[in-house]
Protein backbone atom coordinates (compact mmCIF):
# COMPACT_ATOMS: atom_id res chain seq x y z
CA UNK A 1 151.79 275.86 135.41
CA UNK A 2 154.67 273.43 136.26
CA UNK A 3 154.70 269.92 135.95
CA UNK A 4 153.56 268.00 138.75
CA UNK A 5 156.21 265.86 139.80
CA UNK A 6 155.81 262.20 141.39
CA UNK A 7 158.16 259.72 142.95
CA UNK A 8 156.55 256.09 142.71
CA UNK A 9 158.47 253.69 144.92
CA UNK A 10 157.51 249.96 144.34
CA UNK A 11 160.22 246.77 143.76
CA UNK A 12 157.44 246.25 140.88
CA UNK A 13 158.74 249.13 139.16
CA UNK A 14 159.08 247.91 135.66
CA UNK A 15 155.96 246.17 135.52
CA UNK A 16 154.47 249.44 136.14
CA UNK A 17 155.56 250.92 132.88
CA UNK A 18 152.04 251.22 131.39
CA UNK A 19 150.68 253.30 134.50
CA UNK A 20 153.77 255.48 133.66
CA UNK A 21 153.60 256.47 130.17
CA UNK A 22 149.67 256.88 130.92
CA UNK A 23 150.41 259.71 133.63
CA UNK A 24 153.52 261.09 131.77
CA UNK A 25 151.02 261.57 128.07
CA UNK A 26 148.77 263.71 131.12
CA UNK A 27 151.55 266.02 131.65
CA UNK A 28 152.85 264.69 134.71
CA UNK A 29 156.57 263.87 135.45
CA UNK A 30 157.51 260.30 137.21
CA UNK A 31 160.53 259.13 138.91
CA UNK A 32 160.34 255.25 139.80
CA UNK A 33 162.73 253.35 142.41
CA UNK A 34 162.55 249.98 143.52
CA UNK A 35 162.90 249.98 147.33
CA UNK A 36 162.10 252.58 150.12
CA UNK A 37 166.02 252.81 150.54
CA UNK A 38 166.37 254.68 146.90
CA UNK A 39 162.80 256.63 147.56
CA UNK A 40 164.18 258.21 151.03
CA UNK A 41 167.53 258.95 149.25
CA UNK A 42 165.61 260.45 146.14
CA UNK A 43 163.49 262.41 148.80
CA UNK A 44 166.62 264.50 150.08
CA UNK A 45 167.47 265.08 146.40
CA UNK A 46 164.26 266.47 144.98
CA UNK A 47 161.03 268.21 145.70
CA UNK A 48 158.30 265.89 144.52
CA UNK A 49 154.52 266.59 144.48
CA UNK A 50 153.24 263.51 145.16
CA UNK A 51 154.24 259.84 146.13
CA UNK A 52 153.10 256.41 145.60
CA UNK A 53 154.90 254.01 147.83
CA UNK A 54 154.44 250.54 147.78
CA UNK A 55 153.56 248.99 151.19
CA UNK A 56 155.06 245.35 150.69
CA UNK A 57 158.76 246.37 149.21
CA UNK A 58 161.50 243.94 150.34
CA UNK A 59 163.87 245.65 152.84
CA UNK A 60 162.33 248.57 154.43
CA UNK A 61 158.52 248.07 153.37
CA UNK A 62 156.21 251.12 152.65
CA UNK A 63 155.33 251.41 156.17
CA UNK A 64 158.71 251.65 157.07
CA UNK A 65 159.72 254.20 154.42
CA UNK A 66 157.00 256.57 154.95
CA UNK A 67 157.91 257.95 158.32
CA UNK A 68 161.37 258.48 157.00
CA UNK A 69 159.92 260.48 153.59
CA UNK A 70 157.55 262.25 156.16
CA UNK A 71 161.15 263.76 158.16
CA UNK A 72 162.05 264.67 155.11
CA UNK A 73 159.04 266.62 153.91
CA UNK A 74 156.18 265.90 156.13
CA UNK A 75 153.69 268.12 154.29
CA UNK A 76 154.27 266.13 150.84
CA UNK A 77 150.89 263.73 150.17
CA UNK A 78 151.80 259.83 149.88
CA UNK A 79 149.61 257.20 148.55
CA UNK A 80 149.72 254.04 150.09
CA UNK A 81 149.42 250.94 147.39
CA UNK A 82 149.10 247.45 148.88
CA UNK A 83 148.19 244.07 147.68
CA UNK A 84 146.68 243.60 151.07
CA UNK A 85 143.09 244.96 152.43
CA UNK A 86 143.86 243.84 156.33
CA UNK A 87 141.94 246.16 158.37
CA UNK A 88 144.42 246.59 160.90
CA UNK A 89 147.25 247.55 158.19
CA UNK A 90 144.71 250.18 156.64
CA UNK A 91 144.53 251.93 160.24
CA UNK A 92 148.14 251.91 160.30
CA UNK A 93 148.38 253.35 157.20
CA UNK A 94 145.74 255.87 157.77
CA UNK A 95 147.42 256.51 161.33
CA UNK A 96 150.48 257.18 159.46
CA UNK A 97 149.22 260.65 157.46
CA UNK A 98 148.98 259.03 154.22
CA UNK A 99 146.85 260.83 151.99
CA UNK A 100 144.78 258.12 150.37
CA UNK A 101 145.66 254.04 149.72
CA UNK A 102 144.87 252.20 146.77
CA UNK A 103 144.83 248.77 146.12
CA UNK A 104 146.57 246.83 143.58
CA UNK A 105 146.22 246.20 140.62
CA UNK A 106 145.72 250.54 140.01
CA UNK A 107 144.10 251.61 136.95
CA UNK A 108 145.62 254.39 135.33
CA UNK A 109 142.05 256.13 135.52
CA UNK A 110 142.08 255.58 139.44
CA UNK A 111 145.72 256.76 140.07
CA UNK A 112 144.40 260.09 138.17
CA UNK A 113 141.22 260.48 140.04
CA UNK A 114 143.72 260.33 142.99
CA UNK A 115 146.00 262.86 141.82
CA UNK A 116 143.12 265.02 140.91
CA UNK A 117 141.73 264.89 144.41
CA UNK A 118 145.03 265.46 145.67
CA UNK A 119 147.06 268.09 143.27
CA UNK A 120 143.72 270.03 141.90
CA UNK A 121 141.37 270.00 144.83
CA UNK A 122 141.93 273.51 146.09
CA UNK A 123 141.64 274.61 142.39
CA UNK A 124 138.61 272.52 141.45
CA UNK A 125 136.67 273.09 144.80
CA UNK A 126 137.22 277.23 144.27
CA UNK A 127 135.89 277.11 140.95
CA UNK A 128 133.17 274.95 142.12
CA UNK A 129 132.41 277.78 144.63
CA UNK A 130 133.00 280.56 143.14
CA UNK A 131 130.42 279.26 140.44
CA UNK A 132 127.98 278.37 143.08
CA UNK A 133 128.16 281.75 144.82
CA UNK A 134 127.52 283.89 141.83
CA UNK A 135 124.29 282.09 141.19
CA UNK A 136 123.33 282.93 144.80
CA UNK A 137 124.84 286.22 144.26
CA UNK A 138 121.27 287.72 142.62
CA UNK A 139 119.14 285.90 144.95
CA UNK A 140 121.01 287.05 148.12
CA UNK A 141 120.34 290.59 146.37
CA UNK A 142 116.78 290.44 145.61
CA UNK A 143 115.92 288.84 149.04
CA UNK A 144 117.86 292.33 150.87
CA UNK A 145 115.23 294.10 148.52
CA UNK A 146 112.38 292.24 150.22
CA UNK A 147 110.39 293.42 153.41
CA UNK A 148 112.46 291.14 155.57
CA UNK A 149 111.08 290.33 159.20
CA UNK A 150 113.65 289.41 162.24
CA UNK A 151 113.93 285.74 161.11
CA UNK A 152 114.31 286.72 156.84
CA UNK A 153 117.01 288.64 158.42
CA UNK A 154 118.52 286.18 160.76
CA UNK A 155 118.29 283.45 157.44
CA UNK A 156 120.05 286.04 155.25
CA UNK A 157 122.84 286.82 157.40
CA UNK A 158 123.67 283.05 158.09
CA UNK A 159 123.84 282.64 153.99
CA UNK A 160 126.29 285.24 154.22
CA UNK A 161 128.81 283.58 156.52
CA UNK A 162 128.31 280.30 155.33
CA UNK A 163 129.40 282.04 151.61
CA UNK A 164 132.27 284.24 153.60
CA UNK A 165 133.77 280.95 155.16
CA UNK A 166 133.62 279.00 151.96
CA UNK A 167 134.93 281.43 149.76
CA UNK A 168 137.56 281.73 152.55
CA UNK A 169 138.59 278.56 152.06
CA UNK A 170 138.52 278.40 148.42
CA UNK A 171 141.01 281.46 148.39
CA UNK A 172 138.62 283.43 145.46
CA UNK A 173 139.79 286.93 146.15
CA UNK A 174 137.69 288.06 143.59
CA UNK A 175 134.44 286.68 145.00
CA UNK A 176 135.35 287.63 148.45
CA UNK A 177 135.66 290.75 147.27
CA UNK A 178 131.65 291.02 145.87
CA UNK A 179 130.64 289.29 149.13
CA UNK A 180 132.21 291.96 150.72
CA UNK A 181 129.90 294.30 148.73
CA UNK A 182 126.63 292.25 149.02
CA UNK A 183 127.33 292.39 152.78
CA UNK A 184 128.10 296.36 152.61
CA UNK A 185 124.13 296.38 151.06
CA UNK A 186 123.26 293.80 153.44
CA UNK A 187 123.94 295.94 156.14
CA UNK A 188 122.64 299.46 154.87
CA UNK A 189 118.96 297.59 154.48
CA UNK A 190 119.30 296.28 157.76
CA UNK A 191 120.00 298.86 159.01
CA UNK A 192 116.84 300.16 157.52
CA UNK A 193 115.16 297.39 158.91
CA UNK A 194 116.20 298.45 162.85
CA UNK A 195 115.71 301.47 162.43
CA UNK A 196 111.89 301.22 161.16
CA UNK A 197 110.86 298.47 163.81
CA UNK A 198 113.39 298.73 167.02
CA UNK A 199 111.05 300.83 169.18
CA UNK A 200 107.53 298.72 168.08
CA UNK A 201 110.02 295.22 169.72
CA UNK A 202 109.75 296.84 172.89
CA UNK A 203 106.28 298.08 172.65
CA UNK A 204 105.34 294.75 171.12
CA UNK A 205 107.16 292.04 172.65
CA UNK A 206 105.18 289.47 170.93
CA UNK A 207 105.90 290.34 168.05
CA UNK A 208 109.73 290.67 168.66
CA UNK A 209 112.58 288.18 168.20
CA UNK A 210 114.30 286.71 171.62
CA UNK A 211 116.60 289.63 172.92
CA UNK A 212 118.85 290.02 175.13
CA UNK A 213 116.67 290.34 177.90
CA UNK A 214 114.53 287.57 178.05
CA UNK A 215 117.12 285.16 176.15
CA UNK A 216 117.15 282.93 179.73
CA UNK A 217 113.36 283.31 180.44
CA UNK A 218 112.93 281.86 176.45
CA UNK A 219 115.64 280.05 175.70
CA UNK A 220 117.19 278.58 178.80
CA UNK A 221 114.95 277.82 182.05
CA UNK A 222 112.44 276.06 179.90
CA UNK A 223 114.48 273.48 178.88
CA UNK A 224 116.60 272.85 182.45
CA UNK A 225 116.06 268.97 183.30
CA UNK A 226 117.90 265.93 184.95
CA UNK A 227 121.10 267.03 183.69
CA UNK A 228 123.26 269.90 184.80
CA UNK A 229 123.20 272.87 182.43
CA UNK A 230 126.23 274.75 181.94
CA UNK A 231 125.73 278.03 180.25
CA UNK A 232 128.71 279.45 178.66
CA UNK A 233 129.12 282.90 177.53
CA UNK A 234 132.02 283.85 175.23
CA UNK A 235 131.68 287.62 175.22
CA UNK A 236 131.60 289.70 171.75
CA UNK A 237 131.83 286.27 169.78
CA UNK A 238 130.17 286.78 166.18
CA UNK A 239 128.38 284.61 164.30
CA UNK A 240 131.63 283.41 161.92
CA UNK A 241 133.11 283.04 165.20
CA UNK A 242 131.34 280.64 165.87
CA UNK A 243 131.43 278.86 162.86
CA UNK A 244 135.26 278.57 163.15
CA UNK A 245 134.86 276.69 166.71
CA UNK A 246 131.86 274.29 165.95
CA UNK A 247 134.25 271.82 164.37
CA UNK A 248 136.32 271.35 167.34
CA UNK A 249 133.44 271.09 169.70
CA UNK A 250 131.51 269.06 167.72
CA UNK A 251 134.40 266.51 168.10
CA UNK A 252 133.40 266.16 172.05
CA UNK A 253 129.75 267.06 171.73
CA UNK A 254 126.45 266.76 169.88
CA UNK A 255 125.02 270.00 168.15
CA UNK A 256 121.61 269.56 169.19
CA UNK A 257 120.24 273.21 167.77
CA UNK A 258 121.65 276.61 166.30
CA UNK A 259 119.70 279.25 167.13
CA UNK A 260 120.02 283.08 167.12
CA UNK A 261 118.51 286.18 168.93
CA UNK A 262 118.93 289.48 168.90
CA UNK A 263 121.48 291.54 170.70
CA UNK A 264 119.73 294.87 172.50
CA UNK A 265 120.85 298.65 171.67
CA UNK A 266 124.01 299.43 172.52
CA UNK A 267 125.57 295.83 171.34
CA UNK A 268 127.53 296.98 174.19
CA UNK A 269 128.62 294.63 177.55
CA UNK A 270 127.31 296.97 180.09
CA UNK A 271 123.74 297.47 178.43
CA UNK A 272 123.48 293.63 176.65
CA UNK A 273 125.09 291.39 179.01
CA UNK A 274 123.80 293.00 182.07
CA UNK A 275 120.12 292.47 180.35
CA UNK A 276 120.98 288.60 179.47
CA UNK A 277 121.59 287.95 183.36
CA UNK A 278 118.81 290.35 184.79
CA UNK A 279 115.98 289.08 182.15
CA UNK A 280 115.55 292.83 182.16
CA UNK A 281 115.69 295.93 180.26
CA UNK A 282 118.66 298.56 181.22
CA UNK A 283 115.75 300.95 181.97
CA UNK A 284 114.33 298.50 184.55
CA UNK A 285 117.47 297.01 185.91
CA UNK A 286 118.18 301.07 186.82
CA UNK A 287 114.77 301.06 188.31
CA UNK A 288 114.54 298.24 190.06
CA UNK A 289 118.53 297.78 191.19
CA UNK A 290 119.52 301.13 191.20
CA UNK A 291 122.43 300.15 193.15
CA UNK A 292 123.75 297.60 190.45
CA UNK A 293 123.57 300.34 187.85
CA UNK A 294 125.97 301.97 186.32
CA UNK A 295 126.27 304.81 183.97
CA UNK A 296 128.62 305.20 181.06
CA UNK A 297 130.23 308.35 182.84
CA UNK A 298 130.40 306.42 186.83
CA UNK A 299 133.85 305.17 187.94
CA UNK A 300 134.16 301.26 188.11
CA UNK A 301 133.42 298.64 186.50
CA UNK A 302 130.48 298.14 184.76
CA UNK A 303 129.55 294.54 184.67
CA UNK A 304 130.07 293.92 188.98
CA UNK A 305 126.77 292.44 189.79
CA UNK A 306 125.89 289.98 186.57
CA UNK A 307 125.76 287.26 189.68
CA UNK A 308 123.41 289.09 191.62
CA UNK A 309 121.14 290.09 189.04
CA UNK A 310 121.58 286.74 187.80
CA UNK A 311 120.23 285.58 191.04
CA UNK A 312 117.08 287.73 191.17
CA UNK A 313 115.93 286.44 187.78
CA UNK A 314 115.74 282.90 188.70
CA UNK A 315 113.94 283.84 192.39
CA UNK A 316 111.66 285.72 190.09
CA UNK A 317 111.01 283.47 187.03
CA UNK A 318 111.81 280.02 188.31
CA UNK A 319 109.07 278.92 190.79
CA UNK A 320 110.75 275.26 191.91
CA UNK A 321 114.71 276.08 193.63
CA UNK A 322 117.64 276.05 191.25
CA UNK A 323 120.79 275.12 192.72
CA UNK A 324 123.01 277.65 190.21
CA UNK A 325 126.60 279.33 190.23
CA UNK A 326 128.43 281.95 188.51
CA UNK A 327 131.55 282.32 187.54
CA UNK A 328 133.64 285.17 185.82
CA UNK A 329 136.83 284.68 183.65
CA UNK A 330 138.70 287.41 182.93
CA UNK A 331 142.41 286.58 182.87
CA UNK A 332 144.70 283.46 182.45
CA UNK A 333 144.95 282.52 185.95
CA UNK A 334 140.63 282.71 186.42
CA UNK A 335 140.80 280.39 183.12
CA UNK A 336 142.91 277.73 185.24
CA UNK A 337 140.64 278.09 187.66
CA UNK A 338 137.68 277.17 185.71
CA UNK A 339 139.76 274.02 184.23
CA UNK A 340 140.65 272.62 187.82
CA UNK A 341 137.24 272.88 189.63
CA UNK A 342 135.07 272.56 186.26
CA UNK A 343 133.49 269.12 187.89
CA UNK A 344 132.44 270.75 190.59
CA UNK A 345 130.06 272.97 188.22
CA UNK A 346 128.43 269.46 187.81
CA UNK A 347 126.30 269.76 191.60
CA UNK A 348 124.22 272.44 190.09
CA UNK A 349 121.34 272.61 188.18
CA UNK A 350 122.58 275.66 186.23
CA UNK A 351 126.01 277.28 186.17
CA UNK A 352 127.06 280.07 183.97
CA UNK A 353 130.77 280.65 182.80
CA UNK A 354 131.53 283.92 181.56
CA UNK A 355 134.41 283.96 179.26
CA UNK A 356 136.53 287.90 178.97
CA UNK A 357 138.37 286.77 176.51
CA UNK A 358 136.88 287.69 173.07
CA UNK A 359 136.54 291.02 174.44
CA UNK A 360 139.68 291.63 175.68
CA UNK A 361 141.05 290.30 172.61
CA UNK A 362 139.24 293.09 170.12
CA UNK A 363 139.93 295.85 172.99
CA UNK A 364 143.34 295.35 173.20
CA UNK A 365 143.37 295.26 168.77
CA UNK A 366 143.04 299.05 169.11
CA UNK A 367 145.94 299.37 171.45
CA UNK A 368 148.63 296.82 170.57
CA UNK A 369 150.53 296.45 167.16
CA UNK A 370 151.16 293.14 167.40
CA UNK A 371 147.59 292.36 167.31
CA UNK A 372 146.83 295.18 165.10
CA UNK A 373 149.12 292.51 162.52
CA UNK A 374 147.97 289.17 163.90
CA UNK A 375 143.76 290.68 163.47
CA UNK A 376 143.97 292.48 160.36
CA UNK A 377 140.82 291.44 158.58
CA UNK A 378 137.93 289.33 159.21
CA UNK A 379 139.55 286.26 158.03
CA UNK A 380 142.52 286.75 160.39
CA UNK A 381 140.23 287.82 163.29
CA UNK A 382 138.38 284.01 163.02
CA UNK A 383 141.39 282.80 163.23
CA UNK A 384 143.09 284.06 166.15
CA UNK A 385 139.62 283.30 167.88
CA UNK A 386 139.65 279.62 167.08
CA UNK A 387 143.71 279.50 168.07
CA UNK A 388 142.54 281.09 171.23
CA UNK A 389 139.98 278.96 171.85
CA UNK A 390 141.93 275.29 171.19
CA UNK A 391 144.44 276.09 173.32
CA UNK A 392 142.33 278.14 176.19
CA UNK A 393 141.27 276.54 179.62
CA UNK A 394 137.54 276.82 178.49
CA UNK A 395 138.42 274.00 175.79
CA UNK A 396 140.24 271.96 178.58
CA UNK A 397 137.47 272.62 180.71
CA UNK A 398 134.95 271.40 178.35
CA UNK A 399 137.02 268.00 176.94
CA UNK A 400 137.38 267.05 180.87
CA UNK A 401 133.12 266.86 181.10
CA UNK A 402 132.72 265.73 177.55
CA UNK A 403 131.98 262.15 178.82
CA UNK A 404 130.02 263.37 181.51
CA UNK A 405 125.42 263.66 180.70
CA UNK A 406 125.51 267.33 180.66
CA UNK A 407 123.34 270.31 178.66
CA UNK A 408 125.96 272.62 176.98
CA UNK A 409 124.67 276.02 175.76
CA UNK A 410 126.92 278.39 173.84
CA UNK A 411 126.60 282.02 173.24
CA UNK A 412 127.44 285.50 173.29
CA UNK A 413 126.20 288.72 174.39
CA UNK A 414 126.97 290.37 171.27
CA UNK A 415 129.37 290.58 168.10
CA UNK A 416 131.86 293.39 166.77
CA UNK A 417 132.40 294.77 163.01
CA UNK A 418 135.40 296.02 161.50
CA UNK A 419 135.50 299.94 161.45
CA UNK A 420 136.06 302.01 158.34
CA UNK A 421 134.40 305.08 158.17
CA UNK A 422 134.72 307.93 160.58
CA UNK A 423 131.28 310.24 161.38
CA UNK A 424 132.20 313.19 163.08
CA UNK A 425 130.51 314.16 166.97
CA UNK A 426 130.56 316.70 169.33
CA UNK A 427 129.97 316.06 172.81
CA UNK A 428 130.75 317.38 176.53
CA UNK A 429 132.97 315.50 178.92
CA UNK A 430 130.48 313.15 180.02
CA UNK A 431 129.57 312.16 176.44
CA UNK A 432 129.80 307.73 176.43
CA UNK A 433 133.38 307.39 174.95
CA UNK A 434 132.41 303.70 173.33
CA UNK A 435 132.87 304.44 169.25
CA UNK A 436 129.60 302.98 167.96
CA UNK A 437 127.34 304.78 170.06
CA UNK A 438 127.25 307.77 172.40
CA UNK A 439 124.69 308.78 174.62
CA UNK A 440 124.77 312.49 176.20
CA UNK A 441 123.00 315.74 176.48
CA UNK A 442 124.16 318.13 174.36
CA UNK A 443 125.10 315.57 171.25
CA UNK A 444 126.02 317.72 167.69
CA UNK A 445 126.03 315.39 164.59
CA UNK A 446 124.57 314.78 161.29
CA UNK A 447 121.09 312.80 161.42
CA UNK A 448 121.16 311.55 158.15
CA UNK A 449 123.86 309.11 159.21
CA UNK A 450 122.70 307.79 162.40
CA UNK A 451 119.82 306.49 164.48
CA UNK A 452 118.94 308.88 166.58
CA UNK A 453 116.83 308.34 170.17
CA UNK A 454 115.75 311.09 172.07
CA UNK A 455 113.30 308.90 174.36
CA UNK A 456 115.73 306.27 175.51
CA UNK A 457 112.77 304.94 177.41
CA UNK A 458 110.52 303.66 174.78
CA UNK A 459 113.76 301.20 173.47
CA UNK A 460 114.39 300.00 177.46
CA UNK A 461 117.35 302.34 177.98
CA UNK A 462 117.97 304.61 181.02
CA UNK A 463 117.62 308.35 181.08
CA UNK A 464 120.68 309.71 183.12
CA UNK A 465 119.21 313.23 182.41
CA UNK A 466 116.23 315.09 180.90
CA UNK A 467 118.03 316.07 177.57
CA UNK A 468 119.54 312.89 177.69
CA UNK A 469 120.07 311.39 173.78
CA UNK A 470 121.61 308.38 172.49
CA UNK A 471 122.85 307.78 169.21
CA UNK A 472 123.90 304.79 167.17
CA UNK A 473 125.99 303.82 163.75
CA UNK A 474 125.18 302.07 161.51
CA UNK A 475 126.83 299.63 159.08
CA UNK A 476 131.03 300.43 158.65
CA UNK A 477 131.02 303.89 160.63
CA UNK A 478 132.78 304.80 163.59
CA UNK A 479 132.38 308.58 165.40
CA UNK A 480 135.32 310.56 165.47
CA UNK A 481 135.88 313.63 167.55
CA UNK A 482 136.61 317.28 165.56
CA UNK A 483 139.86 317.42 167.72
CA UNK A 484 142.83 315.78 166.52
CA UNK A 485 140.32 314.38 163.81
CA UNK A 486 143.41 312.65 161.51
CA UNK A 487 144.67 311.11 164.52
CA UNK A 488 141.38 309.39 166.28
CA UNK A 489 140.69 308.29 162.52
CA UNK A 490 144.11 306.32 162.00
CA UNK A 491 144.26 305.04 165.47
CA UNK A 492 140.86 303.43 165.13
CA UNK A 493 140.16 302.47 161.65
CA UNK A 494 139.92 298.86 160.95
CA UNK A 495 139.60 298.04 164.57
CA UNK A 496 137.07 295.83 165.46
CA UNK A 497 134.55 297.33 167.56
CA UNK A 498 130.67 297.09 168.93
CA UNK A 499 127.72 299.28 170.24
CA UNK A 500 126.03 300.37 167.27
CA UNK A 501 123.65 298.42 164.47
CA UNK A 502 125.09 295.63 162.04
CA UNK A 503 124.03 292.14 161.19
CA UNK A 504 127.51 290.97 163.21
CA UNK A 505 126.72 293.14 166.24
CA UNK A 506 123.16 292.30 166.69
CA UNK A 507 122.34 288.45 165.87
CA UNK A 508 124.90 286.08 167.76
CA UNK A 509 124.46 282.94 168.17
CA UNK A 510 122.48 280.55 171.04
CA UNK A 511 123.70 276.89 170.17
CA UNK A 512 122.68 274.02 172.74
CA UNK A 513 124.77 270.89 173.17
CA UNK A 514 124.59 267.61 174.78
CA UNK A 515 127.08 264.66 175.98
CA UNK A 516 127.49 262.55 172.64
């Protein structure tokens, strides 16, 4: 490793000597100047590590100096060091990027700490992690061994992004590599876990975590009060996803609670999101709004009548009149739309926003190579989410109500997963096309690899025919047709995609806000 190098600016220079030797017997390297004139000029001359500039310098003073250094290099860290503890000079210090301030006279002991926190954070804070993680590693191992009910699983799977994101940011490929693993196992026993107790939700609905069809009847009407309630739903956003954008809410609103429920089979938009605004079952909404139904193999769109259905639930569950609206983004222009009239939204007692973009985003992975670069692994994915999101017209939306007493609710009507492994189908023309799961009546496949239901009514699905079968994947896999096998497999692998049964498809996130 190369010596860290440091330019110390202060007309004190000499008297400073001690300081010096100290940090040069550590293994660090130190220029000194005497004026922000020589420190800007030794700036264009030589990469430095670190500075120390001295705020009261004759002729330019540090203040001065430091924008100057920061054209230079602005991502280079400068300590401020000042005789003077002025409040107002310390916010325009701060105001000014420095890195940290100290005040004279330093301590060679406190100018280390500082370079310590500064140089070797990244370092120290990723073997910090790393350490931490791989004493979690065997509990997070034993506990996927356990008998896990709905909540065990929803507590597990938040442990697991909280250790993806932080070993994210700690850059330990290594560990990311075993989490990557422990989630692999995560997901095979949950898998399990759906499989063996999916079916008894449905006939049990006491004993069943909130889904997606009564999410509004639990989780949302009971709580509606003084304050407008604005419901937003950021299709196919994931769990991490969410994670990445809390920060940069959380800067306009309180967190009040992070909840999760349980997306319904298939983690699909027609079959989840249809249930979230009906506060029914596919099967029922079929039966009861036949005309709002559609199957996978029917032209048009699938989603037309969330508003209506929407409607029906709160004539049905909601005995006093709520004044509501709905509204649907699903390109740029709808997302202005929301920005400019988003105080309007404020005369109702509830209004929903549905937000496309997520979904649009992880479709169009699978057809464009641009995105197919900018999304190409989990870490990536978050990322392009919260970029999205900062500079989308949801965001604007949102900051322009911050200040106003409002109930925020943020969630999803399901996640994705990254595809890797292809399981091979056979199916007629009318077989569901979605990757994850397929639903049709003359199905060929391998049982041992999927979970198989041959009375879709008994998990709230529709029967389209008698023979009528759906199937579902589990964990990594993806079906692939026989034809042009090599092809489908290439086109699609790594893609993000939904529909079938993972710990990221099925528990999303239900967080509720509130004016700060």
């Amino acid at each position: 490793m190369s010596k860290i190098s440091i330019l110390w600016a202060d007309d004190e220079i000499d008297l400073l000597k001690p300081q010096i030797m100290f940090l040069e017997s550590k293994g660090y390297t130190v220029t000194g100047v005497t004026n922000g004139v020589d420190a800007i000029d030794s700036m264009k001359e030589n990469n430095y590590d670190v500075v120390f500039l001295d705020e009261s310098m004759p002729g330019l003073s540090g203040l001065e100096t430091l924008p100057k250094i920061k054209e230079i290099n602005q991502h280079v860290p400068i300590v401020m060091i000042t005789k003077n503890e002025q409040e107002d000079l310390m916010d325009e210090a701060i105001g000014s990027s420095i890195s940290d301030y100290l005040i004279k006279p330093v301590k060679p002991q406190q100018i280390q700490l500082t370079l310590k926190r500064l140089i070797d954070n990244k370092r120290l804070v990723s073997e910090k992690t790393s350490s931490n993680y791989q004493q979690e590693f065997q509990k997070l191992m034993m506990t996927f061994s356990d008998d896990l009910d709905f909540t065990e699983w929803t507590e597990a799977y938040k442990k697991l992004v909280y250790w993806e994101l932080e070993l994210g940011k700690s850059d330990t490929e290594n560990m990311q590599d075993i989490l990557a693993m422990q989630k692999s196992e995560a997901n095979k026993e949950f898998y399990k876990f759906v499989q063996k107790n999916y079916e008894s939700w449905f006939a049990n609905p006491d004993d069943a975590p909130t889904m997606s069809h009564n999410l509004i009847k639990e989780k949302v009407l009971p709580d509606l009060n003084e304050n407008p309630t604005l419901l937003v739903v950021i299709d196919n956003l994931r769990y991490d996803q969410w994670k990445m954008l809390e920060p940069s809410l959380s800067e306009y609103f309180r967190i009040d609670s992070e909840e999760m429920f349980y997306s319904i089979l298939p983690t699909a938009t027609q079959y989840s999101r249809n249930a979230i605004f009906a506060g029914l079952t596919p099967k029922e909404i079929h039966e009861y709004y036949p005309d709002y139904w559609k199957f996978d193999f029917d032209e048009g769109g699938k989603n037309m009548f969330e508003k209506d259905l929407f409607e029906a639930q709160l004539d049905r569950l909601y005995r006093k009149e709520v004044k509501s609206s709905y509204f649907k983004v699903t390109n740029h222009q709808k997302g202005k739309e929301l920005e400019d009239n988003i105080h309007n939204m404020l005369q109702n007692d509830l209004s929903v926003i549905v937000y496309n973009f997520v979904d649009m985003l992880s479709h169009a992975r699978t057809e464009m190579e641009v995105l197919k670069e900018l999304a190409s692994d989990e870490s990536a994915y978050r990322s392009l989410t919260l970029s999205w999101f900062e500079h989308s017209p949801l965001f604007n939306a949102l900051k322009k109500i911050a200040d106003q007493k409002i109930n925020l609710i943020v969630t999803t009507d399901h996640g994705t997963i990254r595809v890797q492994k292809p399981i091979k189908v056979v199916g007629d023309r009318n077989t569901t096309t979605n990757l994850r799961y397929k639903e049709g009546k003359n199905l060929q496949y391998s049982k041992k690899e999927i979970y198989e239901v041959k009375e879709p009514f008994k998990v709230g699905l529709p029967r389209p025919h008698l023979s009528s079968t759906y199937i579902f994947t589990r964990e990594y896999d993806f079906f692939a047709y026989p034809n042009n096998y090599n092809h489908y497999v290439k086109y699609f692998k790594d893609t993000f995609q939904h529909g079938g049964i993972s710990l990221e498809e099925m528990i999303i996130p239900f967080v509720k806000l509130s004016s700060k």
